[in-house]
N, C-alpha and C. Protein backbone atom coordinates (compact mmCIF):
# COMPACT_ATOMS: atom_id res chain seq x y z
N UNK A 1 0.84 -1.17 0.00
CA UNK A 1 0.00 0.00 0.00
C UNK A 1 0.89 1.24 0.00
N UNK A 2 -0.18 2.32 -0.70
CA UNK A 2 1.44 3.66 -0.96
C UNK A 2 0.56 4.91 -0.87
N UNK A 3 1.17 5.37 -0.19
CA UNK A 3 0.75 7.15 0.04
C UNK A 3 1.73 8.18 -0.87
N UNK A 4 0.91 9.29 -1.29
CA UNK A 4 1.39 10.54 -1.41
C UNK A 4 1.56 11.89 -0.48
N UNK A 5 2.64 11.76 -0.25
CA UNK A 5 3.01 13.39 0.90
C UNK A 5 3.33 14.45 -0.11
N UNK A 6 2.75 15.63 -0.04
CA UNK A 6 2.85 16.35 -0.85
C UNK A 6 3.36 17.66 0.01
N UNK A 7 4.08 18.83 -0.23
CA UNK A 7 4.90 19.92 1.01
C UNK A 7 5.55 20.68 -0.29
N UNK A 8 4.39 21.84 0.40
CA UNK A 8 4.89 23.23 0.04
C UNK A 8 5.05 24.34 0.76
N UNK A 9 5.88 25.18 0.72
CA UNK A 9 6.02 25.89 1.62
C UNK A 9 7.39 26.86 1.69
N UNK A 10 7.41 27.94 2.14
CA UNK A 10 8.68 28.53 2.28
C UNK A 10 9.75 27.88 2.29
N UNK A 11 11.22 27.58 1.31
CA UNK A 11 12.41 26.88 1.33
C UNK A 11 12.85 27.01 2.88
N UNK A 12 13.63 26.16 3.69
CA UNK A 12 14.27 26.53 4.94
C UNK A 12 14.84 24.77 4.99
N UNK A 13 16.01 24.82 5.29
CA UNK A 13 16.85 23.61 5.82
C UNK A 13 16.33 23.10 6.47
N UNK A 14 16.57 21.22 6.22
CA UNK A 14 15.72 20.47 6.77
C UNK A 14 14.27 20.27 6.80
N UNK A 15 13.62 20.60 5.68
CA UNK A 15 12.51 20.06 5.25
C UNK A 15 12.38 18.18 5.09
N UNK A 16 13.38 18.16 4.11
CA UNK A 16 12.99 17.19 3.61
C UNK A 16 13.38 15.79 4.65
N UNK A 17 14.64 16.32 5.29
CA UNK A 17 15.06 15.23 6.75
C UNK A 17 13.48 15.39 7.84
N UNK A 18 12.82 16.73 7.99
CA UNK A 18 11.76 16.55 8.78
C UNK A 18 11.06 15.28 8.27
N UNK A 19 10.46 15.75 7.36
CA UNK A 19 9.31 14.80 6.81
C UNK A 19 9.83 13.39 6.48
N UNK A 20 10.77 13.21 5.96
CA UNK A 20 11.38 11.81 6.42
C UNK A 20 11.56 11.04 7.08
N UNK A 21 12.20 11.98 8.48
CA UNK A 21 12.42 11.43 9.25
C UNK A 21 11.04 11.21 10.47
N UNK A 22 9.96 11.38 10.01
CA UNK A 22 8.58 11.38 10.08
C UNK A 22 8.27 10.13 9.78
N UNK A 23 8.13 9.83 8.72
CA UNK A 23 8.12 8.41 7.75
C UNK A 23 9.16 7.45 8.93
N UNK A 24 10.28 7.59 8.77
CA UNK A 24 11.63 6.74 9.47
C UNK A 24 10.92 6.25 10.93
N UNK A 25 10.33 7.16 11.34
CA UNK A 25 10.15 6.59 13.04
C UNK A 25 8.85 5.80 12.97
N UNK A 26 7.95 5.83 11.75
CA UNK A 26 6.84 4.94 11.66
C UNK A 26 7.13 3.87 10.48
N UNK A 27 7.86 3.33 10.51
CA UNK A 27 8.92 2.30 9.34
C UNK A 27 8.16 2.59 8.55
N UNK A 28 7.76 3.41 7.98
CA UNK A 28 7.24 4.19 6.33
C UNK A 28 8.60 4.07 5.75
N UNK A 29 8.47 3.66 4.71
CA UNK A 29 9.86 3.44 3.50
C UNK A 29 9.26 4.43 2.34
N UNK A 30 10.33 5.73 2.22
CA UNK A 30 10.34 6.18 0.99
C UNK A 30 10.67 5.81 -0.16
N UNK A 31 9.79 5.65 -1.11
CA UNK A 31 10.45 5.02 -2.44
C UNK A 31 10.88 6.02 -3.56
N UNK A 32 9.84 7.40 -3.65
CA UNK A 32 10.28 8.28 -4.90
C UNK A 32 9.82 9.52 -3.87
N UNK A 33 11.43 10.32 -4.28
CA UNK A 33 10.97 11.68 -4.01
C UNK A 33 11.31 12.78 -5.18
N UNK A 34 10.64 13.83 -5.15
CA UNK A 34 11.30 15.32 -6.26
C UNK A 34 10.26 15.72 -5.64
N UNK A 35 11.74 16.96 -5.74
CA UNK A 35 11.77 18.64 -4.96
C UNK A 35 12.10 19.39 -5.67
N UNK A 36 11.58 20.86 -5.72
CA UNK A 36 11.90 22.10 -6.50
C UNK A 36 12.09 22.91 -5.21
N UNK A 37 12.62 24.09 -5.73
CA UNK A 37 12.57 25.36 -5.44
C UNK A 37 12.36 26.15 -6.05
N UNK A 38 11.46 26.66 -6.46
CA UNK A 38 10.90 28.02 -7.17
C UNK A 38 10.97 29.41 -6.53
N UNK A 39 11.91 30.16 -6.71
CA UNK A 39 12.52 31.56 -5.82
C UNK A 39 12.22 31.26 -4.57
N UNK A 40 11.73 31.80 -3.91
CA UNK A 40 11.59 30.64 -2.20
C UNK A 40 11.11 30.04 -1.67
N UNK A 41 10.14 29.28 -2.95
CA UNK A 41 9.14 28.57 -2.56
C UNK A 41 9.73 26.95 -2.54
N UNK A 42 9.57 26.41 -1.72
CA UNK A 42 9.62 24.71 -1.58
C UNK A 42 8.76 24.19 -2.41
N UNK A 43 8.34 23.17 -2.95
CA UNK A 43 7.54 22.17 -3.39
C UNK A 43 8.22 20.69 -3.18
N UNK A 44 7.70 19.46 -2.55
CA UNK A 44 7.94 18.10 -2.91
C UNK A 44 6.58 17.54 -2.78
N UNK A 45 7.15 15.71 -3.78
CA UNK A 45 6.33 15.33 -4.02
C UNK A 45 7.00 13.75 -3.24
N UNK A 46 6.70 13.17 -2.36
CA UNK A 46 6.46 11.98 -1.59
C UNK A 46 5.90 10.96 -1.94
N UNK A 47 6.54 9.45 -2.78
CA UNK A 47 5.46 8.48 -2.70
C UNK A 47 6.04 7.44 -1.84
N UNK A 48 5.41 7.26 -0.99
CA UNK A 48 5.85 6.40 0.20
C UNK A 48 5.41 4.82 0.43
N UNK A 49 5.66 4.17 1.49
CA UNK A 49 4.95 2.80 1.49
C UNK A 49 4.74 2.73 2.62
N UNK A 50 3.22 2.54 2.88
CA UNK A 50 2.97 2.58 4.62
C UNK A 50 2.35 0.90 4.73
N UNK A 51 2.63 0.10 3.97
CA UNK A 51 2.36 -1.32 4.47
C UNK A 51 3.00 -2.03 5.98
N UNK A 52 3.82 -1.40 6.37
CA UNK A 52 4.57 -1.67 7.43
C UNK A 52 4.33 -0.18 8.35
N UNK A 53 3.74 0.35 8.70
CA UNK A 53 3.43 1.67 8.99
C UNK A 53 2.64 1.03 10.32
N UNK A 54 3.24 1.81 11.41
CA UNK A 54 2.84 0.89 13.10
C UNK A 54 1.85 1.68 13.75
N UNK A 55 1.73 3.19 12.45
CA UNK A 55 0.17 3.55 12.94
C UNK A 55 -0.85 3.33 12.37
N UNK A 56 -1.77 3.95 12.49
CA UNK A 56 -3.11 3.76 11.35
C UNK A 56 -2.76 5.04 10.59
N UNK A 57 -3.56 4.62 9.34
CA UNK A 57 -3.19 5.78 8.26
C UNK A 57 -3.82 7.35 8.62
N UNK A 58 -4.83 7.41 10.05
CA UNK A 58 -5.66 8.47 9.87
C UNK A 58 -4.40 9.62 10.22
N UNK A 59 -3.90 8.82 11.59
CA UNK A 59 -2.73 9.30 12.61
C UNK A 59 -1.64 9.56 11.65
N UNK A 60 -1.64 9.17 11.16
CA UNK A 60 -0.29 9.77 10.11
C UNK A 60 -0.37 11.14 9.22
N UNK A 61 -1.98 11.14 8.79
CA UNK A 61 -2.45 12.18 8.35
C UNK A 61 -2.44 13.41 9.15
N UNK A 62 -2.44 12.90 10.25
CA UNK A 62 -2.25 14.00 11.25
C UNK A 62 -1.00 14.66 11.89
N UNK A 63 -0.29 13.61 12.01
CA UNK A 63 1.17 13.72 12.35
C UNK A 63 1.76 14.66 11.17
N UNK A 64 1.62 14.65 10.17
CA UNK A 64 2.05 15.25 9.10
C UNK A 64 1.12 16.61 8.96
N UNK A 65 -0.15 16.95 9.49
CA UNK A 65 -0.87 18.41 9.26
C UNK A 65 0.15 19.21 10.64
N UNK A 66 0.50 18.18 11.62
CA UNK A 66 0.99 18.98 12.35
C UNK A 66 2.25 19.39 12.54
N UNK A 67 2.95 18.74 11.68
CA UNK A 67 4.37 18.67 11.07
C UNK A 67 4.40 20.10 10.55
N UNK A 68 3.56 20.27 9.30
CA UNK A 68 3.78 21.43 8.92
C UNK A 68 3.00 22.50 9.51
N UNK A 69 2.31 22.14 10.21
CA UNK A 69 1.88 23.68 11.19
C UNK A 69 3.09 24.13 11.58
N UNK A 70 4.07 23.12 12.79
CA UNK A 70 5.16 23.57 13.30
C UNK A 70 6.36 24.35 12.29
N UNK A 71 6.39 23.70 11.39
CA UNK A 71 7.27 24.61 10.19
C UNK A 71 6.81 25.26 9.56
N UNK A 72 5.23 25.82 9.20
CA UNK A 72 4.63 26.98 8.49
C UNK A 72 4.89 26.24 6.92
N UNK A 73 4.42 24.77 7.05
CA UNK A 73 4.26 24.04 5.26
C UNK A 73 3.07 23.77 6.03
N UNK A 74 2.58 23.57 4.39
CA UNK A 74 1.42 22.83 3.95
C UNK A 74 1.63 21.52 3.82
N UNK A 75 1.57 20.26 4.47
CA UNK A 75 1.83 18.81 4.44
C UNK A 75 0.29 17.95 3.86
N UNK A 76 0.26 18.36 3.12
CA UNK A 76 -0.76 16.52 2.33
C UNK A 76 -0.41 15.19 1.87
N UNK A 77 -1.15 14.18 3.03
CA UNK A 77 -0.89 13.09 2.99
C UNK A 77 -2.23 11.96 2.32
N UNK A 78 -2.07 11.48 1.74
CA UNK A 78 -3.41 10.94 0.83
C UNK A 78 -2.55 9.44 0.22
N UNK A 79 -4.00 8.59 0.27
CA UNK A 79 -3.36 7.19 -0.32
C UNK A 79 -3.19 7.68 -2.06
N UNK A 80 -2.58 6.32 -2.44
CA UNK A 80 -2.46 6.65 -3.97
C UNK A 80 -3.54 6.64 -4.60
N UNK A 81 -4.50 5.45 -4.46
CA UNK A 81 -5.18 5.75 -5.21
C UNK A 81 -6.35 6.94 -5.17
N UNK A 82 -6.18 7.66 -4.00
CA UNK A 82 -7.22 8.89 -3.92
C UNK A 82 -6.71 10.00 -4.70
N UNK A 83 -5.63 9.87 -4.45
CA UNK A 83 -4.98 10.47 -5.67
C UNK A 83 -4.79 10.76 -6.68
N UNK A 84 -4.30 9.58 -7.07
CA UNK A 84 -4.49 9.01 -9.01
C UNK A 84 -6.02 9.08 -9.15
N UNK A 85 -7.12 8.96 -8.78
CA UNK A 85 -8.46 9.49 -9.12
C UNK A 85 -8.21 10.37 -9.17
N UNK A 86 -8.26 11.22 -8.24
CA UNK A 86 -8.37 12.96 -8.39
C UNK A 86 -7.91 13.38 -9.82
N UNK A 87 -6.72 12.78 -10.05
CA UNK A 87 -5.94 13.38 -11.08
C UNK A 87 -6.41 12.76 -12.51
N UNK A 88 -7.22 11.99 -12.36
CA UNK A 88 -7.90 11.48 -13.55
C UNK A 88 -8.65 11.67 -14.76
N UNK A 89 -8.23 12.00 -16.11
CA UNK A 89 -9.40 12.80 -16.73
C UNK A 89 -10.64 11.84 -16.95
């Protein structure tokens, strides 16, 4: 099973070790990441694997809204396939 983390937000060091290391303490395995910087804007895109994930998926959703409260990002966490619908023509 695979989630999308999605984080935008003002550039600032250690973004991407946050949110990782987010994933790392709930054995979430990152499989694909890309990141921009657009003048000082952050953007990444997260596809992760929470099959081994020791919380429930809601708590993770949350762990991650509050992730980026504390750093002033926007953190969206969504399974894939809610995703890949969305994005569907």
């Amino acid at each position: 099973m695979r989630a999308v983390i999605t984080v935008v937000g003002k550039d600032a060091v250690g973004i991407l070790a946050k949110v990782s290391g987010c994933c790392s303490d709930h054995h979430i395995n990152v499989i694909e990441v890309t990141q921009s910087i657009l003048q000082e804007m952050f953007a990444m895109i997260m596809m992760v694997d929470i099959a081994n994930s020791d919380i429930p998926f809601t708590r993770l959703v949350d762990e991650m809204t509050e992730l980026g409260k504390q750093n002033h990002l926007v953190i969206h966490c969504m399974h894939e396939e809610i995703f890949s619908a969305m994005h569907t023509i």
